[in-house]
N, C-alpha and C. Protein backbone atom coordinates (compact mmCIF):
# COMPACT_ATOMS: atom_id res chain seq x y z
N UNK A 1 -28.18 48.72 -54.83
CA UNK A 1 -26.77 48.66 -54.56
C UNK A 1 -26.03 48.36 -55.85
N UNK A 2 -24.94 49.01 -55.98
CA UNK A 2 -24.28 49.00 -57.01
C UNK A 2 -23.23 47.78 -57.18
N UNK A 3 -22.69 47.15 -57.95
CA UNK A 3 -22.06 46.11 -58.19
C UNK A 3 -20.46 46.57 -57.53
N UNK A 4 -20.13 47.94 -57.79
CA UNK A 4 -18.62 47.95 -56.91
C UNK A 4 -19.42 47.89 -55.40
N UNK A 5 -20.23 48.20 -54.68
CA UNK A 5 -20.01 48.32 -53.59
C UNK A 5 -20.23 46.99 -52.67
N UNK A 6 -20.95 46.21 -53.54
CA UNK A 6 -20.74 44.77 -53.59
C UNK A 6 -19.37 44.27 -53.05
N UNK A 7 -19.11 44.48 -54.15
CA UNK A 7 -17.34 43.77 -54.20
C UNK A 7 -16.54 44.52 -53.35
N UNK A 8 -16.74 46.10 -52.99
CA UNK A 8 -15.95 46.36 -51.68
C UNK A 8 -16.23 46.24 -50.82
N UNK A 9 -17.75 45.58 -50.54
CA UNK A 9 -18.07 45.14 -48.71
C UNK A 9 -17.75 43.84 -49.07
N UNK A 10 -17.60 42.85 -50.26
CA UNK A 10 -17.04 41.85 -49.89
C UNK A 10 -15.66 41.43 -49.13
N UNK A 11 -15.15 42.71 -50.51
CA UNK A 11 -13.53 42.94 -49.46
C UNK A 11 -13.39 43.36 -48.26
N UNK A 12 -14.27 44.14 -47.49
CA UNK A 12 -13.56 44.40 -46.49
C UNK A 12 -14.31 43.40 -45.58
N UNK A 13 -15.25 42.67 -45.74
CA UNK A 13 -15.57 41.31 -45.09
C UNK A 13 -14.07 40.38 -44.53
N UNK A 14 -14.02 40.01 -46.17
CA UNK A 14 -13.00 39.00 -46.23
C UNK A 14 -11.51 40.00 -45.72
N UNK A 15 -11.35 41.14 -45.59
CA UNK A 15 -10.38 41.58 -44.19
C UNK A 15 -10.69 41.75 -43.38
N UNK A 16 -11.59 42.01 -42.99
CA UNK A 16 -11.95 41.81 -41.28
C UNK A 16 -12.38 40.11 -40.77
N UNK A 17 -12.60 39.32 -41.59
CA UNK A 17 -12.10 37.84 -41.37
C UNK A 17 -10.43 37.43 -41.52
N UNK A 18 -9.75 38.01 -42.32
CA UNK A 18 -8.56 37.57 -41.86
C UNK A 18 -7.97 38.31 -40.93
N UNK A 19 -8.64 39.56 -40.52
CA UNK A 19 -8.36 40.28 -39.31
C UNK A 19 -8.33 39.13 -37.96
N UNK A 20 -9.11 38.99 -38.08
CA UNK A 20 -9.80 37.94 -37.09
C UNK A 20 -8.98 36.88 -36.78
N UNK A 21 -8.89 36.19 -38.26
CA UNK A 21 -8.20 34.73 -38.02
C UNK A 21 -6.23 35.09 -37.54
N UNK A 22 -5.90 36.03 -38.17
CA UNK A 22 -4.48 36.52 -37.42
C UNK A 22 -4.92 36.49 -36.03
N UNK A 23 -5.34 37.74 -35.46
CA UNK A 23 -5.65 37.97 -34.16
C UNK A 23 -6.13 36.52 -33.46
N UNK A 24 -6.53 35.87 -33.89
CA UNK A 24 -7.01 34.58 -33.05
C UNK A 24 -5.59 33.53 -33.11
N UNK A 25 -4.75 33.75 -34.10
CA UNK A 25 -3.50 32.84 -34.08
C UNK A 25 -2.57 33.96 -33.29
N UNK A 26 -2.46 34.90 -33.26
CA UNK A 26 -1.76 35.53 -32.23
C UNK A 26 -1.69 35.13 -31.20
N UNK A 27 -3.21 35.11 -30.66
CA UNK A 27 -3.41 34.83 -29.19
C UNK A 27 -3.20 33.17 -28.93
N UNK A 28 -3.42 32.29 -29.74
CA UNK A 28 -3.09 31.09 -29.57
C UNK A 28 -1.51 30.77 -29.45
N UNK A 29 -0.88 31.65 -30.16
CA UNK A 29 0.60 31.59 -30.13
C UNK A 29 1.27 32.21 -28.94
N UNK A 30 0.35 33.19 -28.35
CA UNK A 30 0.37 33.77 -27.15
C UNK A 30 0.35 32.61 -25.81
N UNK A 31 -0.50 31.61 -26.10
CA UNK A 31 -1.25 30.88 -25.25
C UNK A 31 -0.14 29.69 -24.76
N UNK A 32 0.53 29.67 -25.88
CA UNK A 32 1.30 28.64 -26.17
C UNK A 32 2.60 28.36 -25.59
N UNK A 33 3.28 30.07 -25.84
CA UNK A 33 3.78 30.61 -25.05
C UNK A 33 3.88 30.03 -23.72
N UNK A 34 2.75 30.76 -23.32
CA UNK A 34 2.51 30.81 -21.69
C UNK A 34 2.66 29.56 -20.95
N UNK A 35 2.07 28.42 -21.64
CA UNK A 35 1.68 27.29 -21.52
C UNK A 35 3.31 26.84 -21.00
N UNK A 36 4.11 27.06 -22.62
CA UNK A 36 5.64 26.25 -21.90
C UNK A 36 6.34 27.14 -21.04
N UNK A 37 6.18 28.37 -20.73
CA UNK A 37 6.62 28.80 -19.51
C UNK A 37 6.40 28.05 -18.15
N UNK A 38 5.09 28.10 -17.96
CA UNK A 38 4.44 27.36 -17.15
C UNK A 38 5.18 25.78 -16.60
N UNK A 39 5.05 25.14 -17.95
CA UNK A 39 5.00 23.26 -18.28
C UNK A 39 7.13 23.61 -17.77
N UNK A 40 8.08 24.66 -18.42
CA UNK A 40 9.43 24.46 -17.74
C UNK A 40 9.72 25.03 -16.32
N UNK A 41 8.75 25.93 -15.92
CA UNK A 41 9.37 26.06 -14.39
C UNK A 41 8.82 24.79 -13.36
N UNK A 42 7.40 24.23 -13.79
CA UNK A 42 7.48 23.12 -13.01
C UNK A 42 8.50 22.03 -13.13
N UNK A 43 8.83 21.47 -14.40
CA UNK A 43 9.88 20.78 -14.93
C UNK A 43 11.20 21.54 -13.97
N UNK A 44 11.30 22.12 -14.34
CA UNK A 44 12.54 23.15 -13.37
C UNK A 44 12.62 22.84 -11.30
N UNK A 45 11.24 22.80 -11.15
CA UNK A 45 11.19 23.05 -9.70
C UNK A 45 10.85 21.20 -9.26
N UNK A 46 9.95 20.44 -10.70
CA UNK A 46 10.43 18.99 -10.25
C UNK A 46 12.15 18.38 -10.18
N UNK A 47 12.20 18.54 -10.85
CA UNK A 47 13.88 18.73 -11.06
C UNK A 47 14.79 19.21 -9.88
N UNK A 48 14.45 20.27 -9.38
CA UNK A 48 14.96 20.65 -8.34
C UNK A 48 14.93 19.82 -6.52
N UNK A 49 13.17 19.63 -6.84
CA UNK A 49 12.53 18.78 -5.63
C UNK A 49 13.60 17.37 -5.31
N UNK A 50 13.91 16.61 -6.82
CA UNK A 50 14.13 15.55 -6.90
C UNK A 50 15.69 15.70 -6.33
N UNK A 51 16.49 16.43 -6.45
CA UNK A 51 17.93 16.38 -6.63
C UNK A 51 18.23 16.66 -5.19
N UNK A 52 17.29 17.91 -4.45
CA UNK A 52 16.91 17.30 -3.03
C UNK A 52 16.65 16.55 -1.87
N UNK A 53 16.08 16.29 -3.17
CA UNK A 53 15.49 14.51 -2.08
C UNK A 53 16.65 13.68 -1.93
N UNK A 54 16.86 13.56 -3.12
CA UNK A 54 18.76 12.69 -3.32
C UNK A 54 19.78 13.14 -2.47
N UNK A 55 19.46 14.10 -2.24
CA UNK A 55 20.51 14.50 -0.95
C UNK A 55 19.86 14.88 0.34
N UNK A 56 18.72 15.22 0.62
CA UNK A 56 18.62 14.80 1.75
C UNK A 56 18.38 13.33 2.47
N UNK A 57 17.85 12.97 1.72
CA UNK A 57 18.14 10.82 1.79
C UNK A 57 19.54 10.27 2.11
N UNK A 58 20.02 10.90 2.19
CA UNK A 58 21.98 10.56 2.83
C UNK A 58 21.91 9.71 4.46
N UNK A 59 21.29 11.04 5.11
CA UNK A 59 21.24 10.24 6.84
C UNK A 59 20.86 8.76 6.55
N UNK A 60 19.65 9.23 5.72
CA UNK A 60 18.86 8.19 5.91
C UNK A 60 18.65 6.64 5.39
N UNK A 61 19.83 6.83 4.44
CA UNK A 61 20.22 5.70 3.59
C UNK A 61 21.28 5.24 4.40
N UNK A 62 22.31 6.02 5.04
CA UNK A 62 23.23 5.46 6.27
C UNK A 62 22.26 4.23 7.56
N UNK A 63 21.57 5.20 7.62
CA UNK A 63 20.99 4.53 9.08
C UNK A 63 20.37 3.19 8.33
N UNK A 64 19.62 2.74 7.31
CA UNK A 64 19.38 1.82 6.43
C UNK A 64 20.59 0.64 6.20
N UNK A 65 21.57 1.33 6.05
CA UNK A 65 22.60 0.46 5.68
C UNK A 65 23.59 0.34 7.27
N UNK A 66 23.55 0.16 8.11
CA UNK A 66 23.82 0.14 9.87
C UNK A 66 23.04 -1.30 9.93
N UNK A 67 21.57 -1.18 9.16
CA UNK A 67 20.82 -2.16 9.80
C UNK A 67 20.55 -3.65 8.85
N UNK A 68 21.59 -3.11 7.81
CA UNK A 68 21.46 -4.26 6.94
C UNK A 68 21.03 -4.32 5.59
N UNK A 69 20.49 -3.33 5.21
CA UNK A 69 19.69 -2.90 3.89
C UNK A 69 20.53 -2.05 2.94
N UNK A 70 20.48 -2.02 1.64
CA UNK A 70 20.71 -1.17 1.02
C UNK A 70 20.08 -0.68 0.17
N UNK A 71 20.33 0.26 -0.28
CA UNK A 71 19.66 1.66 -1.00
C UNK A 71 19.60 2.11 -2.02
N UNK A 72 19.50 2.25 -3.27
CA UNK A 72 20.32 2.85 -4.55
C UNK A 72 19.05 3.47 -4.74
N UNK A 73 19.52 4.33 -5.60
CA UNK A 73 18.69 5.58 -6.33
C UNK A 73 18.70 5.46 -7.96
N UNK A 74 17.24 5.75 -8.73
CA UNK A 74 17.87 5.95 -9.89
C UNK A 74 17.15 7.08 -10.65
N UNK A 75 17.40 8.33 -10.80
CA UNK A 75 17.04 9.71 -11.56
C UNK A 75 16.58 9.32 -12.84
N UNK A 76 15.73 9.83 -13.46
CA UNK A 76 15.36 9.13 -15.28
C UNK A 76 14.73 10.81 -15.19
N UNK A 77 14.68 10.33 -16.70
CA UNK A 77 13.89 11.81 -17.47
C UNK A 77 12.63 11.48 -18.28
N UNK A 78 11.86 11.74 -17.72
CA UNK A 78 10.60 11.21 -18.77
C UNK A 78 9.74 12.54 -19.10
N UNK A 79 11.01 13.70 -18.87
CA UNK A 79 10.03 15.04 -19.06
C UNK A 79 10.27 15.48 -20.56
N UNK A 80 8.62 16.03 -20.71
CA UNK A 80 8.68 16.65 -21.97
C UNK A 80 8.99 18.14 -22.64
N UNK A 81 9.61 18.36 -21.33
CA UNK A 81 10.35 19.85 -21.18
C UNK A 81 12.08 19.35 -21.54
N UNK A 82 12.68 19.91 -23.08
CA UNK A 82 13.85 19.62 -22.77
C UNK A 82 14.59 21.12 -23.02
N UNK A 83 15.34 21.39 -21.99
CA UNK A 83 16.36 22.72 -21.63
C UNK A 83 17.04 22.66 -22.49
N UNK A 84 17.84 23.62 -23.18
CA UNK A 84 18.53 24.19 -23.89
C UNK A 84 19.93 24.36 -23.10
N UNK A 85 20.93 23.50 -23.55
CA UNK A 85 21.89 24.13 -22.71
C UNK A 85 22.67 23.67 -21.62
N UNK A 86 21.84 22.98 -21.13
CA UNK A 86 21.67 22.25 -19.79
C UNK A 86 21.38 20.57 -20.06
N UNK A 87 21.55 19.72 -18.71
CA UNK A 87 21.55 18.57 -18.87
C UNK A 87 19.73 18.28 -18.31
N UNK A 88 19.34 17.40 -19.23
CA UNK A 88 18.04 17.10 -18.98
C UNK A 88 17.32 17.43 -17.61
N UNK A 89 16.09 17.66 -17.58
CA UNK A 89 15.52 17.84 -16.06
C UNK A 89 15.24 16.23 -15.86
N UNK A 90 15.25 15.73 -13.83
CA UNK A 90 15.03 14.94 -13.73
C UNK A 90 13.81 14.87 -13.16
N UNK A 91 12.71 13.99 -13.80
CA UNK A 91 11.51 13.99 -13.39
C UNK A 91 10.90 12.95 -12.70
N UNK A 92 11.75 11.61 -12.31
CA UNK A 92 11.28 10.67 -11.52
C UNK A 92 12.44 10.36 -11.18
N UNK A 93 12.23 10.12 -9.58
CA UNK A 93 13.33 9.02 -8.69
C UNK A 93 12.61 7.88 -8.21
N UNK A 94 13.49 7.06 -8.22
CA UNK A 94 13.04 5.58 -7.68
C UNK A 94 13.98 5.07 -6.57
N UNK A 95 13.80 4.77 -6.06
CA UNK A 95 14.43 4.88 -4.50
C UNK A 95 14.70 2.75 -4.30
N UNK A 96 15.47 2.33 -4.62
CA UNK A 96 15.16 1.01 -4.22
C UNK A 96 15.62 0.28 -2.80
N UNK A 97 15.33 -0.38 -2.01
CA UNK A 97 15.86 -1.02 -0.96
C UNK A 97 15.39 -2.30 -0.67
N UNK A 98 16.48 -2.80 -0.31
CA UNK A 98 16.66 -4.72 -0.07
C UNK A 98 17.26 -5.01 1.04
N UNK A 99 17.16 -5.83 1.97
CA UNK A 99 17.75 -6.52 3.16
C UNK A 99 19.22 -7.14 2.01
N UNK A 100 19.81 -6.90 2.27
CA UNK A 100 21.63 -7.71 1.64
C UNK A 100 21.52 -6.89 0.65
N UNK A 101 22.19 -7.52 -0.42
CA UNK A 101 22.48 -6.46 -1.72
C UNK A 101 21.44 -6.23 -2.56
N UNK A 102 21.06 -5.46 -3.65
CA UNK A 102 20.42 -5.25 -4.54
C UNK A 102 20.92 -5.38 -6.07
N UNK A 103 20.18 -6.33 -6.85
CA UNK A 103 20.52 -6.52 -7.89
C UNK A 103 20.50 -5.95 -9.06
N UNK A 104 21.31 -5.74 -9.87
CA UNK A 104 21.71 -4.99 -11.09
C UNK A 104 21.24 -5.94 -12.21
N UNK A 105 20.70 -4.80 -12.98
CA UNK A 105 19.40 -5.57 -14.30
C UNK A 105 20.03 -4.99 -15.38
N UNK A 106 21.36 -5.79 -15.98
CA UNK A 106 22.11 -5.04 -17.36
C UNK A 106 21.26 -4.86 -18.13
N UNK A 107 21.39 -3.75 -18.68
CA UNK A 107 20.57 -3.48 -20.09
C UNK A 107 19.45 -2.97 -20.03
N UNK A 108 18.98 -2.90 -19.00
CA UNK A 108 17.61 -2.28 -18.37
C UNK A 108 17.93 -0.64 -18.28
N UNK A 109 17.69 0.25 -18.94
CA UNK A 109 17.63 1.50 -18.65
C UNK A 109 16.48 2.15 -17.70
N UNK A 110 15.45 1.94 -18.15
CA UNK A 110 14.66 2.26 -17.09
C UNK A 110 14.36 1.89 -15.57
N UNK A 111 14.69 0.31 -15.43
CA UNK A 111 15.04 0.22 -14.47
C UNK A 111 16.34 -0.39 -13.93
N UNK A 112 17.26 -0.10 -13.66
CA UNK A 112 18.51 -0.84 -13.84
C UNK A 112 19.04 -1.64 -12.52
N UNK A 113 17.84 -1.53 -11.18
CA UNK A 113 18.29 -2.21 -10.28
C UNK A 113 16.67 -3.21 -9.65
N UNK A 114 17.07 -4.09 -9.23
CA UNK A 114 15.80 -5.23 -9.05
C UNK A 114 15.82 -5.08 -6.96
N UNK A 115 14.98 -4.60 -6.52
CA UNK A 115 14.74 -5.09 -4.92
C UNK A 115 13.68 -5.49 -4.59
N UNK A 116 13.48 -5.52 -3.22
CA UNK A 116 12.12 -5.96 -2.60
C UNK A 116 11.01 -5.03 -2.21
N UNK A 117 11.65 -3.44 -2.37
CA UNK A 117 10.82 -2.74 -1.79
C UNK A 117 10.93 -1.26 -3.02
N UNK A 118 10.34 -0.47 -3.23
CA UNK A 118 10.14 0.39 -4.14
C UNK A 118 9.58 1.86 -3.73
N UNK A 119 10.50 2.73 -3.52
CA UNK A 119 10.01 4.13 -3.22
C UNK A 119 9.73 5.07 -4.58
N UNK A 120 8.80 5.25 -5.44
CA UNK A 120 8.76 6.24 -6.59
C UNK A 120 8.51 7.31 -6.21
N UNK A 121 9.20 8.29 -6.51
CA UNK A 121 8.75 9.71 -6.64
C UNK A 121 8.69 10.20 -8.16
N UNK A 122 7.61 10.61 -8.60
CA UNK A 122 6.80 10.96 -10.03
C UNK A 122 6.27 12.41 -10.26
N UNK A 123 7.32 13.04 -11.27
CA UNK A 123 6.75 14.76 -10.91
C UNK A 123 5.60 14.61 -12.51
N UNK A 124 5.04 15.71 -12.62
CA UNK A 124 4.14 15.44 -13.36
C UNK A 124 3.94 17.16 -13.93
N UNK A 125 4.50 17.86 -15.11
CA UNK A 125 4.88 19.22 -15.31
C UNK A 125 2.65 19.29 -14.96
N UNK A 126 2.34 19.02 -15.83
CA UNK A 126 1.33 19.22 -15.95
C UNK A 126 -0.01 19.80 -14.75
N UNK A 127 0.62 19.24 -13.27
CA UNK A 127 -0.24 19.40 -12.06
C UNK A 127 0.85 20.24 -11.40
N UNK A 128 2.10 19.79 -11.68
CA UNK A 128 3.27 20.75 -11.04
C UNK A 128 2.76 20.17 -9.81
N UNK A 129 2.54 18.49 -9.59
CA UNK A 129 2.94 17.82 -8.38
C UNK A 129 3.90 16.49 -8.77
N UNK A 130 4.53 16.00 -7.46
CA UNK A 130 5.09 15.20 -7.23
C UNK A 130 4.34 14.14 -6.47
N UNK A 131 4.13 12.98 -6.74
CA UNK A 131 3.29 11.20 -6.44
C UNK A 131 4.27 10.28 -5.85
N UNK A 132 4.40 10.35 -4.40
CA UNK A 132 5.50 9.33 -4.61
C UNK A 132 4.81 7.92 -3.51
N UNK A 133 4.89 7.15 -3.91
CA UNK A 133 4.22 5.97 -4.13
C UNK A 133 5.25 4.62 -3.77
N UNK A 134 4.71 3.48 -2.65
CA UNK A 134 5.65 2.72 -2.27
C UNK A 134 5.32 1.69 -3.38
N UNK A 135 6.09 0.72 -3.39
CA UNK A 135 5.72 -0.72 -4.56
C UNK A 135 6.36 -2.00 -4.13
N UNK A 136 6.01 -3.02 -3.43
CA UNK A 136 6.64 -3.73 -2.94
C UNK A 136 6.55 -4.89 -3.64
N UNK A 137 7.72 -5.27 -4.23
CA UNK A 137 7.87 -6.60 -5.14
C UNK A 137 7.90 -8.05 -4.36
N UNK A 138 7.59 -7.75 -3.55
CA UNK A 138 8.15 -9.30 -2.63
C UNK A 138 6.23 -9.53 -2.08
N UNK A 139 5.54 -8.41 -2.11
CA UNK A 139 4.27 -9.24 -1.65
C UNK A 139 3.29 -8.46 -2.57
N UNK A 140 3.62 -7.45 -4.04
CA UNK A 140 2.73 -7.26 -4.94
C UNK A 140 1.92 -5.55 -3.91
N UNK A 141 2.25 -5.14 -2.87
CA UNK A 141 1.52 -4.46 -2.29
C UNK A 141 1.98 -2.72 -3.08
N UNK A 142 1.13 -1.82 -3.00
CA UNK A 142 1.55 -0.14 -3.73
C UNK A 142 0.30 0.00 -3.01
N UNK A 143 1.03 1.47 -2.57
CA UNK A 143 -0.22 2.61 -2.13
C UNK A 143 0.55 4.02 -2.09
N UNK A 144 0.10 5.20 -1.99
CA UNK A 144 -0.05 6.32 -2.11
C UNK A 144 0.39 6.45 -1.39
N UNK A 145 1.56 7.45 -0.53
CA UNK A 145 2.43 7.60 0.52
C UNK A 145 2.09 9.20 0.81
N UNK A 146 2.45 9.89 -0.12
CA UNK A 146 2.53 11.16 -0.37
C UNK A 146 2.25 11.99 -1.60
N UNK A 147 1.85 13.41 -1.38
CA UNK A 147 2.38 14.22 -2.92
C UNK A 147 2.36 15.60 -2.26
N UNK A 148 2.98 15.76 -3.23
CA UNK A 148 3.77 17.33 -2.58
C UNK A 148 3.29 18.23 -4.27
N UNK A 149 2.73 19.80 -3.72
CA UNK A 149 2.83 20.37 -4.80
C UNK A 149 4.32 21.03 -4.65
N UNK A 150 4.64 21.59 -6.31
CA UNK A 150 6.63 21.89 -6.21
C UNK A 150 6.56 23.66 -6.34
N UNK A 151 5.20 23.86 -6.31
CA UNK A 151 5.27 25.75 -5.99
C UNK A 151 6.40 25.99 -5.32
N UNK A 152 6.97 25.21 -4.27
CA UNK A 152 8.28 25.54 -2.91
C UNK A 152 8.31 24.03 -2.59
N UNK A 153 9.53 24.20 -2.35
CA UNK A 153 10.94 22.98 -2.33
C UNK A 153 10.04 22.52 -0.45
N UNK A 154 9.88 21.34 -0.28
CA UNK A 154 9.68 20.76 0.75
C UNK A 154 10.90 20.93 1.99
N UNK A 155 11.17 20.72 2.80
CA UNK A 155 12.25 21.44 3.76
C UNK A 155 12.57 19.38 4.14
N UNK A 156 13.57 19.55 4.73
CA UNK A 156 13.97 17.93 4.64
C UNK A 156 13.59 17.09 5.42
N UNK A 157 12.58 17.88 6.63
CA UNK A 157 11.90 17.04 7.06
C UNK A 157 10.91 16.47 6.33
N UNK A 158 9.96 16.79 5.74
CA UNK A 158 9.38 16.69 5.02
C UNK A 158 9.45 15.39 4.01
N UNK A 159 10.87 15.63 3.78
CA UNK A 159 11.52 14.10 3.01
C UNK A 159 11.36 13.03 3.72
N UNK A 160 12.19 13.19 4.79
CA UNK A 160 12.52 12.05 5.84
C UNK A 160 11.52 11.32 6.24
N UNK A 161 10.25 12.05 6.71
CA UNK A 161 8.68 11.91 7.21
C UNK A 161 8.08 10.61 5.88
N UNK A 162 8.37 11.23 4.80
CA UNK A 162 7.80 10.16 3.62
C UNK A 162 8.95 8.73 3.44
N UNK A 163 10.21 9.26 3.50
CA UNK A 163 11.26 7.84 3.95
C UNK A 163 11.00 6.82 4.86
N UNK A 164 10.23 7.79 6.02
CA UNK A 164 9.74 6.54 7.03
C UNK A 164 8.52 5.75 6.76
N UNK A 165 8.13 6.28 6.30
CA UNK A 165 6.82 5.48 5.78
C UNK A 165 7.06 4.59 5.01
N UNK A 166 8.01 4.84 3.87
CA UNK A 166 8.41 3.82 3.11
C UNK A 166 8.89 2.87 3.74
N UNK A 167 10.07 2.86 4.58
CA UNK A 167 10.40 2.11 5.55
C UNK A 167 9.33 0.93 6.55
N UNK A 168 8.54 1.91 7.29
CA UNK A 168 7.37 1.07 8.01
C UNK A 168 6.74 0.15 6.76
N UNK A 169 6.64 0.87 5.66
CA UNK A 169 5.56 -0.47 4.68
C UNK A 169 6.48 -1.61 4.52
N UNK A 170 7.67 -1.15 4.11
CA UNK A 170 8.71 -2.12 4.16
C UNK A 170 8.65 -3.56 5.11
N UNK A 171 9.05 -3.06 6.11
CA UNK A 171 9.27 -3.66 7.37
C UNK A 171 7.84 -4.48 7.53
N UNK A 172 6.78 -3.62 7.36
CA UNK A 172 5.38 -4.29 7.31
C UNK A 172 5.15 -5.52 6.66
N UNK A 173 5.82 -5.15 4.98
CA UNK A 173 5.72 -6.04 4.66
C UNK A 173 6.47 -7.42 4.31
N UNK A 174 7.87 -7.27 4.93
CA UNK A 174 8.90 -8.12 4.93
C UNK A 174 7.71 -8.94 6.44
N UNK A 175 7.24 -8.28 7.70
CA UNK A 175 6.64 -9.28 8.65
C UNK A 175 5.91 -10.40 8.02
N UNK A 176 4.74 -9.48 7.22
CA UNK A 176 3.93 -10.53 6.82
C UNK A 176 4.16 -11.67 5.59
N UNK A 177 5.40 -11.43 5.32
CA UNK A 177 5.90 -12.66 4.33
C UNK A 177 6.76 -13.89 5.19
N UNK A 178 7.46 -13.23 6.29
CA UNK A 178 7.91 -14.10 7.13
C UNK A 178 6.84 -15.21 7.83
């Protein structure tokens, strides 16, 4: 073998390796792509789930407050999807309720109201589900209520069904502190 042909199968080595290494960052950039398509329509459809819930929770924060309790809501963004354009997606609600009033925690952004009982709803782009989870500050008690995947918007029963539950733990657990 001759010394040029050396050096031109070296070259076309070393281009068909950077052949390679393009084509492999293509497809990673491809991948990447796809990935935040993916990671903003769940962000998009948690977002959507949540702003739902906030309004279908209306009856049901009435009938709550008839019996003595009140209610507040608080929307946060802890998503790592941020829209262009638009006002942040909301990716967790926290649902709070107290027998009499509920207290306001200045300066607290994340959580800005203090009760006895704790409804979280937690979207998560990544599973493209929603965790929503009771937390009861008055006897230390949390468990798993529900999760919803956000492929399609839950219909408002659906809501209400997980409100009551929150409610019954509630009530459950306001008995056993009495």
């Amino acid at each position: 073998m001759r010394n040029e042909d050396l050096f031109k199968e070296a070259q076309e080595r070393c281009a068909q390796k950077q052949k390679g290494v393009r084509e492999q960052s293509r497809i990673q950039q491809e991948n990447a792509q796809e990935e935040t398509i993916r990671l903003t329509k769940n962000a998009e459809r948690i977002d959507a789930f949540l702003k739902l819930t906030m309004e279908s929770l209306k009856p049901d924060i009435e009938d709550a407050k008839k019996q003595g309790y009140e209610v507040k809501h608080h929307a946060s963004n802890n998503s790592t999807i941020n829209p262009k354009g638009i006002h942040p997606f909301v990716s967790a609600l926290t649902s709070y309720m107290q027998k009499g009033s509920i207290a306001h925690q200045l300066g607290n952004i994340q959580q800005p109201y203090k009760a006895d009982h704790l409804l979280n709803w937690r979207g998560n782009e990544q599973s493209g589900e929603i965790v929503i989870t009771y937390n009861s500050l008055c006897s230390g008690a949390s468990e798993e209520l529900e999760h919803f995947c956000v492929e399609a918007l839950p219909n408002a029963k659906a809501i209400h069904t997980v409100f009551r539950k929150f409610i019954a733990s509630a009530l459950s657990d306001e008995l056993k502190r009495h």
